[in-house]
PDB file of N, CA and C in Angstrom:
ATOM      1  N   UNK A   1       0.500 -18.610  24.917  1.00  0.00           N
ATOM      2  CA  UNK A   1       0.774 -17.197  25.078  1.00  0.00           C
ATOM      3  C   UNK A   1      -0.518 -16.497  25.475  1.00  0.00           C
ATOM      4  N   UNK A   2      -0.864 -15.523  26.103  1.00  0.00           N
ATOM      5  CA  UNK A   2      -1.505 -14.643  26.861  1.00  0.00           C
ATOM      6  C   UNK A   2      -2.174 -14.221  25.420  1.00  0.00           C
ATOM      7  N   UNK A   3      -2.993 -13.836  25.330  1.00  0.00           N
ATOM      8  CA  UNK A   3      -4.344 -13.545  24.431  1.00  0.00           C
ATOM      9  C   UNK A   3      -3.776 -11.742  24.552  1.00  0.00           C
ATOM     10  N   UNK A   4      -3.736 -11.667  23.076  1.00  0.00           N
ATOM     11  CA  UNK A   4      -3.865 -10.525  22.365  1.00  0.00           C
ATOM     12  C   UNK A   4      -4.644  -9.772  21.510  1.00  0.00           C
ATOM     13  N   UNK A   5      -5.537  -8.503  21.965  1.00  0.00           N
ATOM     14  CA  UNK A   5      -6.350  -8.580  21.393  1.00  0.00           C
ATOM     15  C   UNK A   5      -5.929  -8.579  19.972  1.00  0.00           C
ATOM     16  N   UNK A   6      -7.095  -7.713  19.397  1.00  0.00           N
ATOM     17  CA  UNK A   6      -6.985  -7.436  17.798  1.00  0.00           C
ATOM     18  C   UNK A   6      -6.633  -6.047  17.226  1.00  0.00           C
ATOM     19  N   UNK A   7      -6.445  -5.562  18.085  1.00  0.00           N
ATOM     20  CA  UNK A   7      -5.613  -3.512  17.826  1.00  0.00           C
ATOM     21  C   UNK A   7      -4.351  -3.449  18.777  1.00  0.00           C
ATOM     22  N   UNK A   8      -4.005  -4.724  19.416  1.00  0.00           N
ATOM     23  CA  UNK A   8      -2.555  -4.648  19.523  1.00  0.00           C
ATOM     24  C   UNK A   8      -2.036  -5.512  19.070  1.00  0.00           C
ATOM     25  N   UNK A   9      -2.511  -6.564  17.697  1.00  0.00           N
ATOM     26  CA  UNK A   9      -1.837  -7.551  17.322  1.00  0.00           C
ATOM     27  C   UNK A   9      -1.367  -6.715  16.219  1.00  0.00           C
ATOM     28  N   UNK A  10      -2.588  -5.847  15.464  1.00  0.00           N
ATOM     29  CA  UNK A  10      -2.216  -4.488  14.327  1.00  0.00           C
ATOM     30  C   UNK A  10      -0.912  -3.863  14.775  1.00  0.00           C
ATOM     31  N   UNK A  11      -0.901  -3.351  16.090  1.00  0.00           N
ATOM     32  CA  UNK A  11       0.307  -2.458  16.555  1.00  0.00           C
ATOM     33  C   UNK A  11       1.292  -3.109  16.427  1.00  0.00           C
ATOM     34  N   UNK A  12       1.153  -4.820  17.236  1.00  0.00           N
ATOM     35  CA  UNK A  12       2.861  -5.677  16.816  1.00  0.00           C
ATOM     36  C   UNK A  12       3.124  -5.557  14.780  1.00  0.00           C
ATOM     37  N   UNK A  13       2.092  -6.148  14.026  1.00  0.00           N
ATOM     38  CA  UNK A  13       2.368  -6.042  12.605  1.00  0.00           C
ATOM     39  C   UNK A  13       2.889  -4.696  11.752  1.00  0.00           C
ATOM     40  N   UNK A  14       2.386  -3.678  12.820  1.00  0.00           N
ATOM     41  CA  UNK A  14       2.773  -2.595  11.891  1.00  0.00           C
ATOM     42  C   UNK A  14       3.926  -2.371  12.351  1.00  0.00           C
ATOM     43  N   UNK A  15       4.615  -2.347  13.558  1.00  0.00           N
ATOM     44  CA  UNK A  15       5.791  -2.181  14.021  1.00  0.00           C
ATOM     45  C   UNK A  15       6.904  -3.089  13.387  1.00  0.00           C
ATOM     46  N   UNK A  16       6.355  -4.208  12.987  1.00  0.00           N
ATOM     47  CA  UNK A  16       7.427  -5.215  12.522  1.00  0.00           C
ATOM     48  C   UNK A  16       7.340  -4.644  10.959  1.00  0.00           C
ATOM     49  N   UNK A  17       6.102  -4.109  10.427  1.00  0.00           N
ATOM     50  CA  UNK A  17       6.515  -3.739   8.780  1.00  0.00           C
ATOM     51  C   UNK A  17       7.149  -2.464   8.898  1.00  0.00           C
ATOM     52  N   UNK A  18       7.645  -1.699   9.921  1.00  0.00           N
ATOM     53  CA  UNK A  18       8.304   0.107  10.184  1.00  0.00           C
ATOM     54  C   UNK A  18       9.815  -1.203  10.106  1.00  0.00           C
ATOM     55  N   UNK A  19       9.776  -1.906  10.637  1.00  0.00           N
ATOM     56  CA  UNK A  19      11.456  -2.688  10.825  1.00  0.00           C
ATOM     57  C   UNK A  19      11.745  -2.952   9.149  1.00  0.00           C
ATOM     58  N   UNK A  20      11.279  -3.601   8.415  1.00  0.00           N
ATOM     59  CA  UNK A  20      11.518  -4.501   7.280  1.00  0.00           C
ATOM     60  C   UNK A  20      12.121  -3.428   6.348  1.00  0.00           C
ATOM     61  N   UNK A  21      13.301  -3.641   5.647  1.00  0.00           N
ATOM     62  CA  UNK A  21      14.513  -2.993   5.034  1.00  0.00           C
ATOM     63  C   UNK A  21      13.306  -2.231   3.779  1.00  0.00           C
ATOM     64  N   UNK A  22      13.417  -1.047   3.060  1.00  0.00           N
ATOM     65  CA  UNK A  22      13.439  -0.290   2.771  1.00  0.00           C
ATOM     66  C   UNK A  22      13.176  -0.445   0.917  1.00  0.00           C
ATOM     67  N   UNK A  23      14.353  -1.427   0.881  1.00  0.00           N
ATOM     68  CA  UNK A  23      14.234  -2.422  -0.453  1.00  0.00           C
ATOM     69  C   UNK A  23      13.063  -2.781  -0.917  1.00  0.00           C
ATOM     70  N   UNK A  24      12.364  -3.446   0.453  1.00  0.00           N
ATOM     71  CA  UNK A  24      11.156  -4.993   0.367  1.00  0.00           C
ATOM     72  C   UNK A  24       9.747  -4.240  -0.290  1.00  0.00           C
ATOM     73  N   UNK A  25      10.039  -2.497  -0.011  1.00  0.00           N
ATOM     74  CA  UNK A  25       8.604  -1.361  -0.740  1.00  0.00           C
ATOM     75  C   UNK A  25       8.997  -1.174  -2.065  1.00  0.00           C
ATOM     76  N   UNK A  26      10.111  -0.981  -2.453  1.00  0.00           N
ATOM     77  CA  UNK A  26      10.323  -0.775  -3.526  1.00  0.00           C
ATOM     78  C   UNK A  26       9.332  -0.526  -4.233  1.00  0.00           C
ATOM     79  N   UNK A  27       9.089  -1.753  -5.109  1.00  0.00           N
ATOM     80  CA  UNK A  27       7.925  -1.874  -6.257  1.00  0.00           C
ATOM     81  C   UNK A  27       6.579  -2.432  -5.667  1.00  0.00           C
ATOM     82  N   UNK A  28       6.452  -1.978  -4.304  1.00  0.00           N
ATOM     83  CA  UNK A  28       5.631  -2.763  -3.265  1.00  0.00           C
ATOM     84  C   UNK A  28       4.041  -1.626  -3.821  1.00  0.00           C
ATOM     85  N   UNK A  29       3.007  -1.977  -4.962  1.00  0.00           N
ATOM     86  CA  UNK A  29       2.144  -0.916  -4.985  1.00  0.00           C
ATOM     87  C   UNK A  29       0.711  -1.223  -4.791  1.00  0.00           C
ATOM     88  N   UNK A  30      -0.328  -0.864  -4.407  1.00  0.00           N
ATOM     89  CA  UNK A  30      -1.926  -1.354  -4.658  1.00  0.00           C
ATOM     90  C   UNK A  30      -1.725  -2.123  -3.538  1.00  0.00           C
ATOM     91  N   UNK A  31      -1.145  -2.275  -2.528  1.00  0.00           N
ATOM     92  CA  UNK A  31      -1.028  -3.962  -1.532  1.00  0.00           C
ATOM     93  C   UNK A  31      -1.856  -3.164  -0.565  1.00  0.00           C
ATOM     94  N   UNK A  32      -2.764  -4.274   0.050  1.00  0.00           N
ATOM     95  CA  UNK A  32      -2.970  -3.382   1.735  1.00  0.00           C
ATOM     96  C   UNK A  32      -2.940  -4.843   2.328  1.00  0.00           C
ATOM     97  N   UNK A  33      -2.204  -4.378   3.821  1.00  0.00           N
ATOM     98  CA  UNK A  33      -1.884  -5.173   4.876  1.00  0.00           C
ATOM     99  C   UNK A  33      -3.175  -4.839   5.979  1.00  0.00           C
ATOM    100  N   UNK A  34      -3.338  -6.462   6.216  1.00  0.00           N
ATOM    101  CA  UNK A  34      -4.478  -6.281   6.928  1.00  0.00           C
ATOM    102  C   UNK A  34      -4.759  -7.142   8.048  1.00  0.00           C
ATOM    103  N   UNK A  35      -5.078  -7.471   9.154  1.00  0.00           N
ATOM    104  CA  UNK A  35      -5.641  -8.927  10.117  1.00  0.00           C
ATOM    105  C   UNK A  35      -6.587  -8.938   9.808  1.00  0.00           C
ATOM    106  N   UNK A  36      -7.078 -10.254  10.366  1.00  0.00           N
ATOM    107  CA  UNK A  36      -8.037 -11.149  10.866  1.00  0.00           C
ATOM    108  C   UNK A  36      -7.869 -11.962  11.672  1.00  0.00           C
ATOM    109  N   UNK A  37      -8.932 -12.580  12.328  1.00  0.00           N
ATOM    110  CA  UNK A  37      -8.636 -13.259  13.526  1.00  0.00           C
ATOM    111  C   UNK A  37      -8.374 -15.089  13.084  1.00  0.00           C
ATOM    112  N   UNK A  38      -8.878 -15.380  11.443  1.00  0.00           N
ATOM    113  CA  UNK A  38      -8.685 -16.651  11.480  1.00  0.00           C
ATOM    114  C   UNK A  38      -8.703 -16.414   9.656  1.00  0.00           C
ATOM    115  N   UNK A  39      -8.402 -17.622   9.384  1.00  0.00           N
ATOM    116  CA  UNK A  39      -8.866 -17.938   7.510  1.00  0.00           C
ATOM    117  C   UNK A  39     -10.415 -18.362   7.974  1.00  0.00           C
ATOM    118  N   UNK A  40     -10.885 -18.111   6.729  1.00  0.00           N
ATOM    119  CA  UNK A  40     -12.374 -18.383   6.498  1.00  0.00           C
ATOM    120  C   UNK A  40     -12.752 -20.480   6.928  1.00  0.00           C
ATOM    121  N   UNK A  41     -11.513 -20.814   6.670  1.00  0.00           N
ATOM    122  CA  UNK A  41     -12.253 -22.231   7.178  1.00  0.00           C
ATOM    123  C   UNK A  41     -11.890 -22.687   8.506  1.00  0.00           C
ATOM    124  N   UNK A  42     -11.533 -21.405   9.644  1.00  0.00           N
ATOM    125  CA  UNK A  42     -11.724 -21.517  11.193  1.00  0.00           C
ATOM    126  C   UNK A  42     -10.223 -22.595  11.129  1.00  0.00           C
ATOM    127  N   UNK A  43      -9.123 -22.353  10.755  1.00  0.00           N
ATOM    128  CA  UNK A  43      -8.204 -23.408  10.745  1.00  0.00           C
ATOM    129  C   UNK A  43      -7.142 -22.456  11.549  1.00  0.00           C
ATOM    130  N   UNK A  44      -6.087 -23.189  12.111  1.00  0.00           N
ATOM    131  CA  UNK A  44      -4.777 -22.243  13.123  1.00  0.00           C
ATOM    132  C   UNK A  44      -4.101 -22.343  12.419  1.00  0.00           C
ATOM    133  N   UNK A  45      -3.869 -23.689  10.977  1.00  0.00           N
ATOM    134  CA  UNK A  45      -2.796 -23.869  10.024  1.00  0.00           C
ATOM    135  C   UNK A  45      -1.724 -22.581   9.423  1.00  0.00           C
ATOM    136  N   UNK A  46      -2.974 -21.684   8.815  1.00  0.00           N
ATOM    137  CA  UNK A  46      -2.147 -21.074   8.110  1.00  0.00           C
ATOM    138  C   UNK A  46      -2.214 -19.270   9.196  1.00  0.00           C
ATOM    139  N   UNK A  47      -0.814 -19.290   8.765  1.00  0.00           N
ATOM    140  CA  UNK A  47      -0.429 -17.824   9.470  1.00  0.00           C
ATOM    141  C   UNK A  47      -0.715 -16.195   8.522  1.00  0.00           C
ATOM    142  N   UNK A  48      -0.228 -16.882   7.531  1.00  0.00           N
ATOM    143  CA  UNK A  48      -1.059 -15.769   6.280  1.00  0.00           C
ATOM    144  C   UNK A  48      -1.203 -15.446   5.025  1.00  0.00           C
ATOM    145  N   UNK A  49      -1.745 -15.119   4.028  1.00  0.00           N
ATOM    146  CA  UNK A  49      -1.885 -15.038   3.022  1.00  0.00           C
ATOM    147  C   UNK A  49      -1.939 -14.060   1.811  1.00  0.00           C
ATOM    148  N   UNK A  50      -1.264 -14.171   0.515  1.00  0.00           N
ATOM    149  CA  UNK A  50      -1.763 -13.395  -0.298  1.00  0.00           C
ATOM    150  C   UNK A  50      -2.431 -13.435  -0.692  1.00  0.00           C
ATOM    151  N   UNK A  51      -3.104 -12.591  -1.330  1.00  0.00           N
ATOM    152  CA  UNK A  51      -4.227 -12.616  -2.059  1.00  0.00           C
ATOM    153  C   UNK A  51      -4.116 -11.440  -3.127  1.00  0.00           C
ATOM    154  N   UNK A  52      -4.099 -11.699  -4.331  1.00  0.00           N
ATOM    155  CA  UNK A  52      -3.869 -10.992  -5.649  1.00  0.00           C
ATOM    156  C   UNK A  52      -2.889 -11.941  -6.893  1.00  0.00           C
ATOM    157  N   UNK A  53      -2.120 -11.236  -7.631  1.00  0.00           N
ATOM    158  CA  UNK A  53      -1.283 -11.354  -8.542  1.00  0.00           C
ATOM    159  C   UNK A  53      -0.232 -10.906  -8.486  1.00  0.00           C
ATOM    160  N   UNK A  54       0.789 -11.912  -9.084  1.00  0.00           N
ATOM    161  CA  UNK A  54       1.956 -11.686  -8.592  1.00  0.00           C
ATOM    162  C   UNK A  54       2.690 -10.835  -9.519  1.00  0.00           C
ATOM    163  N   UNK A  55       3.379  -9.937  -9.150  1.00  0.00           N
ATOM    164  CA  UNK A  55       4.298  -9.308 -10.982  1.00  0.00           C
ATOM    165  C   UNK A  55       4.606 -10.231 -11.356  1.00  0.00           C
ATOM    166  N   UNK A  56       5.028 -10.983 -11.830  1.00  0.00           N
ATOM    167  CA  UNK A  56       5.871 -11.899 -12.073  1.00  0.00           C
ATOM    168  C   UNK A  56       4.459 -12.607 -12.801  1.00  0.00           C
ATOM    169  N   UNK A  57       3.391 -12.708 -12.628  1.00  0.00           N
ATOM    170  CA  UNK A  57       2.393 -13.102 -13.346  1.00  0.00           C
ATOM    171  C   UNK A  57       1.065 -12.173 -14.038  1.00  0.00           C
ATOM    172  N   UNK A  58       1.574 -10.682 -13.969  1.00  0.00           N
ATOM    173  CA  UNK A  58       0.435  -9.806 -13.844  1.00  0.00           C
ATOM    174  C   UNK A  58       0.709  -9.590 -15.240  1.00  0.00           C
ATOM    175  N   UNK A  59      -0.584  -9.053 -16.449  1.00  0.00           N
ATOM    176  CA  UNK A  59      -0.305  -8.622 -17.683  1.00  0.00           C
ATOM    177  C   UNK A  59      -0.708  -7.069 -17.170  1.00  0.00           C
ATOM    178  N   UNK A  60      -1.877  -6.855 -18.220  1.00  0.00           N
ATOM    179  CA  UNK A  60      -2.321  -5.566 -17.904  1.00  0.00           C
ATOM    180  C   UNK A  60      -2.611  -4.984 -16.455  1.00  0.00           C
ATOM    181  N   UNK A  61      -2.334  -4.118 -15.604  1.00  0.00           N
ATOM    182  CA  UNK A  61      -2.407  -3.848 -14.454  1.00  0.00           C
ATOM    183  C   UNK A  61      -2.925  -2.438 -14.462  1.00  0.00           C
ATOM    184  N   UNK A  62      -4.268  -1.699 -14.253  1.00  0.00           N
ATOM    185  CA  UNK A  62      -4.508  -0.406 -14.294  1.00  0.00           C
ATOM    186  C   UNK A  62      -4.462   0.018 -13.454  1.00  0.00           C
ATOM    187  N   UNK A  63      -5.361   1.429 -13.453  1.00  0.00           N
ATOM    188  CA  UNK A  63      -6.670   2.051 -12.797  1.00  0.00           C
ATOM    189  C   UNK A  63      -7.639   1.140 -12.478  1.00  0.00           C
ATOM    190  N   UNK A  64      -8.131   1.232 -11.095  1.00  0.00           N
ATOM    191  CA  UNK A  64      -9.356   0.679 -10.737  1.00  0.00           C
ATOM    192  C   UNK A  64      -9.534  -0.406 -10.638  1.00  0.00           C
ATOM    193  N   UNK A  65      -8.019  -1.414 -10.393  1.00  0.00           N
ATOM    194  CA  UNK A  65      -8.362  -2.497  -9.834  1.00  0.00           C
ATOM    195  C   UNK A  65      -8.115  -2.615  -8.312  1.00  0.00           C
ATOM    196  N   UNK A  66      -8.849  -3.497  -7.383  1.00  0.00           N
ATOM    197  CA  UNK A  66      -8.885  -3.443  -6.436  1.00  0.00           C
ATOM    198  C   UNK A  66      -7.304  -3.588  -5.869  1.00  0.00           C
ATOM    199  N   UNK A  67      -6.652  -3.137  -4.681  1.00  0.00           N
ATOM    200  CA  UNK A  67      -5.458  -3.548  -4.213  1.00  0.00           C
ATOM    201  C   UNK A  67      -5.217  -5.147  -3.848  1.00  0.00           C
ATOM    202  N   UNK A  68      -4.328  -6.146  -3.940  1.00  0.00           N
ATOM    203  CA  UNK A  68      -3.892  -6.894  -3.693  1.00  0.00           C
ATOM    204  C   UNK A  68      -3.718  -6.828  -2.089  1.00  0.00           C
ATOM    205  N   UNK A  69      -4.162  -8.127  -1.557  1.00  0.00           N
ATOM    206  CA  UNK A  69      -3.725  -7.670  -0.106  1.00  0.00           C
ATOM    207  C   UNK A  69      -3.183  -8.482   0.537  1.00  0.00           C
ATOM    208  N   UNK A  70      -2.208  -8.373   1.468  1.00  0.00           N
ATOM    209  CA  UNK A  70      -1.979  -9.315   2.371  1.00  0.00           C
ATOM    210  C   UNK A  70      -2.471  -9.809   3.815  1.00  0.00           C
ATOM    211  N   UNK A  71      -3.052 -10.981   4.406  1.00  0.00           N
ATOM    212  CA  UNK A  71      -3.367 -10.769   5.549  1.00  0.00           C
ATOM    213  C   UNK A  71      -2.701 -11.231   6.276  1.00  0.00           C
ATOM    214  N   UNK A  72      -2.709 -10.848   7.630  1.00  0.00           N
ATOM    215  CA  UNK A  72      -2.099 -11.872   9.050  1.00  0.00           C
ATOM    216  C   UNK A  72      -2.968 -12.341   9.704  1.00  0.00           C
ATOM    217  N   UNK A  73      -2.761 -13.883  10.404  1.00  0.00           N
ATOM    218  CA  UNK A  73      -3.752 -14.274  10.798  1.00  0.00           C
ATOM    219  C   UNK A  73      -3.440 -14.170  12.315  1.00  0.00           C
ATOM    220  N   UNK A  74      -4.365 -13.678  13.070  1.00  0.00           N
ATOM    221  CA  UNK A  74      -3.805 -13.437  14.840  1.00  0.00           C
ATOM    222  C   UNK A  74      -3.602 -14.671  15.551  1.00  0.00           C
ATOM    223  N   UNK A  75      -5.254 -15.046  15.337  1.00  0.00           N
ATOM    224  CA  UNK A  75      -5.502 -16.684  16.246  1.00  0.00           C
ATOM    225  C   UNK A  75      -4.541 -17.596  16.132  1.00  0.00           C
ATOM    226  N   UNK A  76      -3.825 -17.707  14.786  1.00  0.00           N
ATOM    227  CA  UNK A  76      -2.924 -18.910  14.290  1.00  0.00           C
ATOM    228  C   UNK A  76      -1.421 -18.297  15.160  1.00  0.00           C
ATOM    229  N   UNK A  77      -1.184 -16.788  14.409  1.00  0.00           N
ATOM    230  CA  UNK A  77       0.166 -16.114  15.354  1.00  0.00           C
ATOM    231  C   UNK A  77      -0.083 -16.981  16.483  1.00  0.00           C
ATOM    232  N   UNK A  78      -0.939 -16.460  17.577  1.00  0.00           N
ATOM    233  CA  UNK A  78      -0.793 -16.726  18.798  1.00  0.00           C
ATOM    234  C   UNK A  78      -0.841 -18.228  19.091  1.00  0.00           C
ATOM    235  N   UNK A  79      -1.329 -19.094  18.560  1.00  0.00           N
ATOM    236  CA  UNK A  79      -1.412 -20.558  18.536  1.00  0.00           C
ATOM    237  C   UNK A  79       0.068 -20.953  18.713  1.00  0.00           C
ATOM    238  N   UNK A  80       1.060 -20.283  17.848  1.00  0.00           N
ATOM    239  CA  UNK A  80       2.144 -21.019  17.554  1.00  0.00           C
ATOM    240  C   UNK A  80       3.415 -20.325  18.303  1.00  0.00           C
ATOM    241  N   UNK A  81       3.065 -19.232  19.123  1.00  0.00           N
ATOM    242  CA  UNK A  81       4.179 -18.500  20.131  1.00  0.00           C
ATOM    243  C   UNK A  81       3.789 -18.677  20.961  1.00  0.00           C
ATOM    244  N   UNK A  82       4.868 -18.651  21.983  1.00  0.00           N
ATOM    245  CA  UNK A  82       5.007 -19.076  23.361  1.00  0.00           C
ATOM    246  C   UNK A  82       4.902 -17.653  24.375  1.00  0.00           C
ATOM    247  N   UNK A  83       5.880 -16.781  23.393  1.00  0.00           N
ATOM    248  CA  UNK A  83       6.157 -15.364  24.078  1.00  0.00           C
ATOM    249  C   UNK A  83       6.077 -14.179  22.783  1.00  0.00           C
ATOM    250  N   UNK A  84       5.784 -12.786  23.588  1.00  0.00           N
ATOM    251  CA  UNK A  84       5.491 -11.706  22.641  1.00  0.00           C
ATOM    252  C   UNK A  84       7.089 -11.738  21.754  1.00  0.00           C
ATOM    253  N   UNK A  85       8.086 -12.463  21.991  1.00  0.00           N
ATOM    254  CA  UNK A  85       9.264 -12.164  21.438  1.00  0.00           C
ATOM    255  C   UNK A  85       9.464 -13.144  19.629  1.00  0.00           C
ATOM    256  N   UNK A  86       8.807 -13.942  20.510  1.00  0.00           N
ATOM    257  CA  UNK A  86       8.465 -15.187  19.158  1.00  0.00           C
ATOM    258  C   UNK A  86       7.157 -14.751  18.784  1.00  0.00           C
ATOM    259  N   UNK A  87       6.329 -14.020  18.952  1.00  0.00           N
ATOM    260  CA  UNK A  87       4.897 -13.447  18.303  1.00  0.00           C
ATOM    261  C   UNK A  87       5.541 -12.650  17.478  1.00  0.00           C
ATOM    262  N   UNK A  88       6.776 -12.047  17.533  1.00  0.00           N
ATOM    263  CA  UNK A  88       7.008 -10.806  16.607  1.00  0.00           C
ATOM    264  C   UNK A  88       7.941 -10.968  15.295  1.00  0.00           C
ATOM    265  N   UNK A  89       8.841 -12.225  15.828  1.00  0.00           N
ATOM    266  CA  UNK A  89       9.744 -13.048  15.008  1.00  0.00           C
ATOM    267  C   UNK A  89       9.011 -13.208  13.918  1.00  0.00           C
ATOM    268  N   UNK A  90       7.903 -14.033  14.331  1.00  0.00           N
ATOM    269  CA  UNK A  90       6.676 -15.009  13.647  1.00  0.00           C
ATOM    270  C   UNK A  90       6.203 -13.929  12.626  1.00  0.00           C
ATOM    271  N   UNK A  91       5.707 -12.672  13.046  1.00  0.00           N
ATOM    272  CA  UNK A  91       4.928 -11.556  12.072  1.00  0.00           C
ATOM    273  C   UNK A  91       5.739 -11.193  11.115  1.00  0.00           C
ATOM    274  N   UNK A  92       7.205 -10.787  11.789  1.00  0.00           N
ATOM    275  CA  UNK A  92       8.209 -10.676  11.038  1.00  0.00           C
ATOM    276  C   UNK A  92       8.364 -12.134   9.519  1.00  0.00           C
ATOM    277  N   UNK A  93       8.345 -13.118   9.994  1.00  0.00           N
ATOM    278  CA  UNK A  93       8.493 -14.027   8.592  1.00  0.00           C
ATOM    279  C   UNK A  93       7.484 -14.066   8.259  1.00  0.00           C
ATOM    280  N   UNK A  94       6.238 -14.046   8.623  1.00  0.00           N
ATOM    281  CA  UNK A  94       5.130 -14.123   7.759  1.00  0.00           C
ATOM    282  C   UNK A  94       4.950 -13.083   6.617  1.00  0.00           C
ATOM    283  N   UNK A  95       5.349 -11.912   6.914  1.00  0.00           N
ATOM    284  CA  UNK A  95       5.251 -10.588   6.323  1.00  0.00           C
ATOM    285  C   UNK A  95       6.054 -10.668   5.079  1.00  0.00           C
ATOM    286  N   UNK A  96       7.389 -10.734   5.321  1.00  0.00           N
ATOM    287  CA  UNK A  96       8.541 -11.093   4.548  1.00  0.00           C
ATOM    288  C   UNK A  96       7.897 -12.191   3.542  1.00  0.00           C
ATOM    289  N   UNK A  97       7.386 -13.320   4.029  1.00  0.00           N
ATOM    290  CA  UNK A  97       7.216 -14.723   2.801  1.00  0.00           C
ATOM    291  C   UNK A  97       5.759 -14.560   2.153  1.00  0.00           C
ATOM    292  N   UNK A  98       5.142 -13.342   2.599  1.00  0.00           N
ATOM    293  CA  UNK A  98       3.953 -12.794   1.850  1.00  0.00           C
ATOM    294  C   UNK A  98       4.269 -11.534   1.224  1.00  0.00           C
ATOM    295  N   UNK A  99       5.112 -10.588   1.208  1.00  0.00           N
ATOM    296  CA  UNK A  99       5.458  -9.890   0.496  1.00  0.00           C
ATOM    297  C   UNK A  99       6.206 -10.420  -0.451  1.00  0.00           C
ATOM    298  N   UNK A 100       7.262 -11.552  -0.146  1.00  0.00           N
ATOM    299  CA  UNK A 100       7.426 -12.164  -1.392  1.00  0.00           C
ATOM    300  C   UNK A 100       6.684 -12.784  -2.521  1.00  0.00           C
ATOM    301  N   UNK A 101       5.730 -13.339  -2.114  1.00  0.00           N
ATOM    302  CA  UNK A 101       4.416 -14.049  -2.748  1.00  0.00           C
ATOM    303  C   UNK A 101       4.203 -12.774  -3.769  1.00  0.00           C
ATOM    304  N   UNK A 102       3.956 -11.322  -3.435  1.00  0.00           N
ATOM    305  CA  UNK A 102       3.728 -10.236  -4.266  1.00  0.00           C
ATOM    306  C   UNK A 102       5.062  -9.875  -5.296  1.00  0.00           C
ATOM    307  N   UNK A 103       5.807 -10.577  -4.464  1.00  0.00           N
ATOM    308  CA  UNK A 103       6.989 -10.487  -6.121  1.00  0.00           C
ATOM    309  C   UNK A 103       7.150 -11.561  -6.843  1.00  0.00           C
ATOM    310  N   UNK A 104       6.387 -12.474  -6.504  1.00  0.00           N
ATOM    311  CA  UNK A 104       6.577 -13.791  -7.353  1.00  0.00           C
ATOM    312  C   UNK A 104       7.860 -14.700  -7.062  1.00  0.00           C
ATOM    313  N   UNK A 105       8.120 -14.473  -6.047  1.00  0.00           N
ATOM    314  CA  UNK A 105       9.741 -15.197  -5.170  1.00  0.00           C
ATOM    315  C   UNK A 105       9.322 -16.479  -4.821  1.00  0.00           C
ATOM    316  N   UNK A 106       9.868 -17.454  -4.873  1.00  0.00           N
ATOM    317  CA  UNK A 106       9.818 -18.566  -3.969  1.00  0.00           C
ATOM    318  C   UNK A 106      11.036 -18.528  -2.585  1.00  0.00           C
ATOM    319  N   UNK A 107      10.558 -19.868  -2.141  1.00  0.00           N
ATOM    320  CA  UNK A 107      11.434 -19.264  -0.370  1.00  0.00           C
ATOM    321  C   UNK A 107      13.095 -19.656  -0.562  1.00  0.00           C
ATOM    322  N   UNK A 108      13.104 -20.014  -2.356  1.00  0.00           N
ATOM    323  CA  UNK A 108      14.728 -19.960  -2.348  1.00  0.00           C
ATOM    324  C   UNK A 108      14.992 -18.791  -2.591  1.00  0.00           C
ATOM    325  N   UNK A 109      14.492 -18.520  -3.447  1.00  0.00           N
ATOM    326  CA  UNK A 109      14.834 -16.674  -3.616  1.00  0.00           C
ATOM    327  C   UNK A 109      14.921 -15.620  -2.570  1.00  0.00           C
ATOM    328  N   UNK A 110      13.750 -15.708  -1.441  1.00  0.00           N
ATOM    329  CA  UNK A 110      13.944 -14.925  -0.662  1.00  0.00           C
ATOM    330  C   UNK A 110      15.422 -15.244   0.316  1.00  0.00           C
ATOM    331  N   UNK A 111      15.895 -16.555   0.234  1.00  0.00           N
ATOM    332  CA  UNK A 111      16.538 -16.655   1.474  1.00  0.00           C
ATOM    333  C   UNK A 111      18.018 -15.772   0.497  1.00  0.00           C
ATOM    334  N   UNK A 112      18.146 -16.010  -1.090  1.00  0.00           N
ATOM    335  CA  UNK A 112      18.959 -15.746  -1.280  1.00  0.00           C
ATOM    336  C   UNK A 112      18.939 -13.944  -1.307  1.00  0.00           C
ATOM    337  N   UNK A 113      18.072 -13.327  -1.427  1.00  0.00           N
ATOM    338  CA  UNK A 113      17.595 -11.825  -1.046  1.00  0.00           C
ATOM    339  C   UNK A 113      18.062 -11.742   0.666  1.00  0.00           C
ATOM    340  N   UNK A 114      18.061 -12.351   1.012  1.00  0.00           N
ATOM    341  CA  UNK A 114      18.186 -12.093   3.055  1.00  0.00           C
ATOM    342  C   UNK A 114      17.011 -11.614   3.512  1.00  0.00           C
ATOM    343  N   UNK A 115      15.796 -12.350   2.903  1.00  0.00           N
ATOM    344  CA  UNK A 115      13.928 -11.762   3.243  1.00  0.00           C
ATOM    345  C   UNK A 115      13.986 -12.548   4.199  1.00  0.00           C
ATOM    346  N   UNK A 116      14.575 -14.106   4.261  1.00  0.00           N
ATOM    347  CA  UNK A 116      13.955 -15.112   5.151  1.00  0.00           C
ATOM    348  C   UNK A 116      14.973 -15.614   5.893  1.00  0.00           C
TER     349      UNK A 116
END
């Protein structure tokens, strides 16, 4: 696929999180969604990641802890689509099976939610 930069790969991710049902924010709090162009060990493997605690595993939760975040990874997106149509599919499930990660879902749960 044709090389995308990095402030219109943001524009495809944020457009695909304006799509995602309404439900999936709910209890969605402290998260920030974010790119990068790769994981820290330069790999295309992974498409993206959470990073925080899950409810489902969180005790005390205040003030003043940093937000939980999710990232997308671009280089890997684009590694694994052919076309901007499957680049968006792709953001689309990544988003979904990392926002689940923040509810503590596994990918049976989400499929039975209609996330995946």
């Amino acid at each position: 696929m044709r090389n995308i930069d990095t402030d219109e790969f943001e524009r495809l991710v944020v457009a695909e999180l304006d799509l995602l049902p309404d439900e999936m924010f709910d209890g969605l709090e402290n998260v920030a969604f974010v790119t990068e162009d790769r994981p820290e060990d330069g790999s295309l493997d992974l498409l993206g990641l959470y990073e925080g605690t899950a409810l489902t595993e969180r005790g005390d939760y205040g003030f003043g802890e940093l937000p939980d975040r999710i990232v997308l990874y671009r280089e890997p997106h684009l590694a694994a689509c052919d076309t901007e149509a499957e680049l968006r599919d792709e953001i689309h499930v990544t988003l979904v099976h990392e926002i689940g990660h923040y509810y503590g879902f596994d990918d049976d749960r989400l499929h039975e939610l209609g996330w995946a």
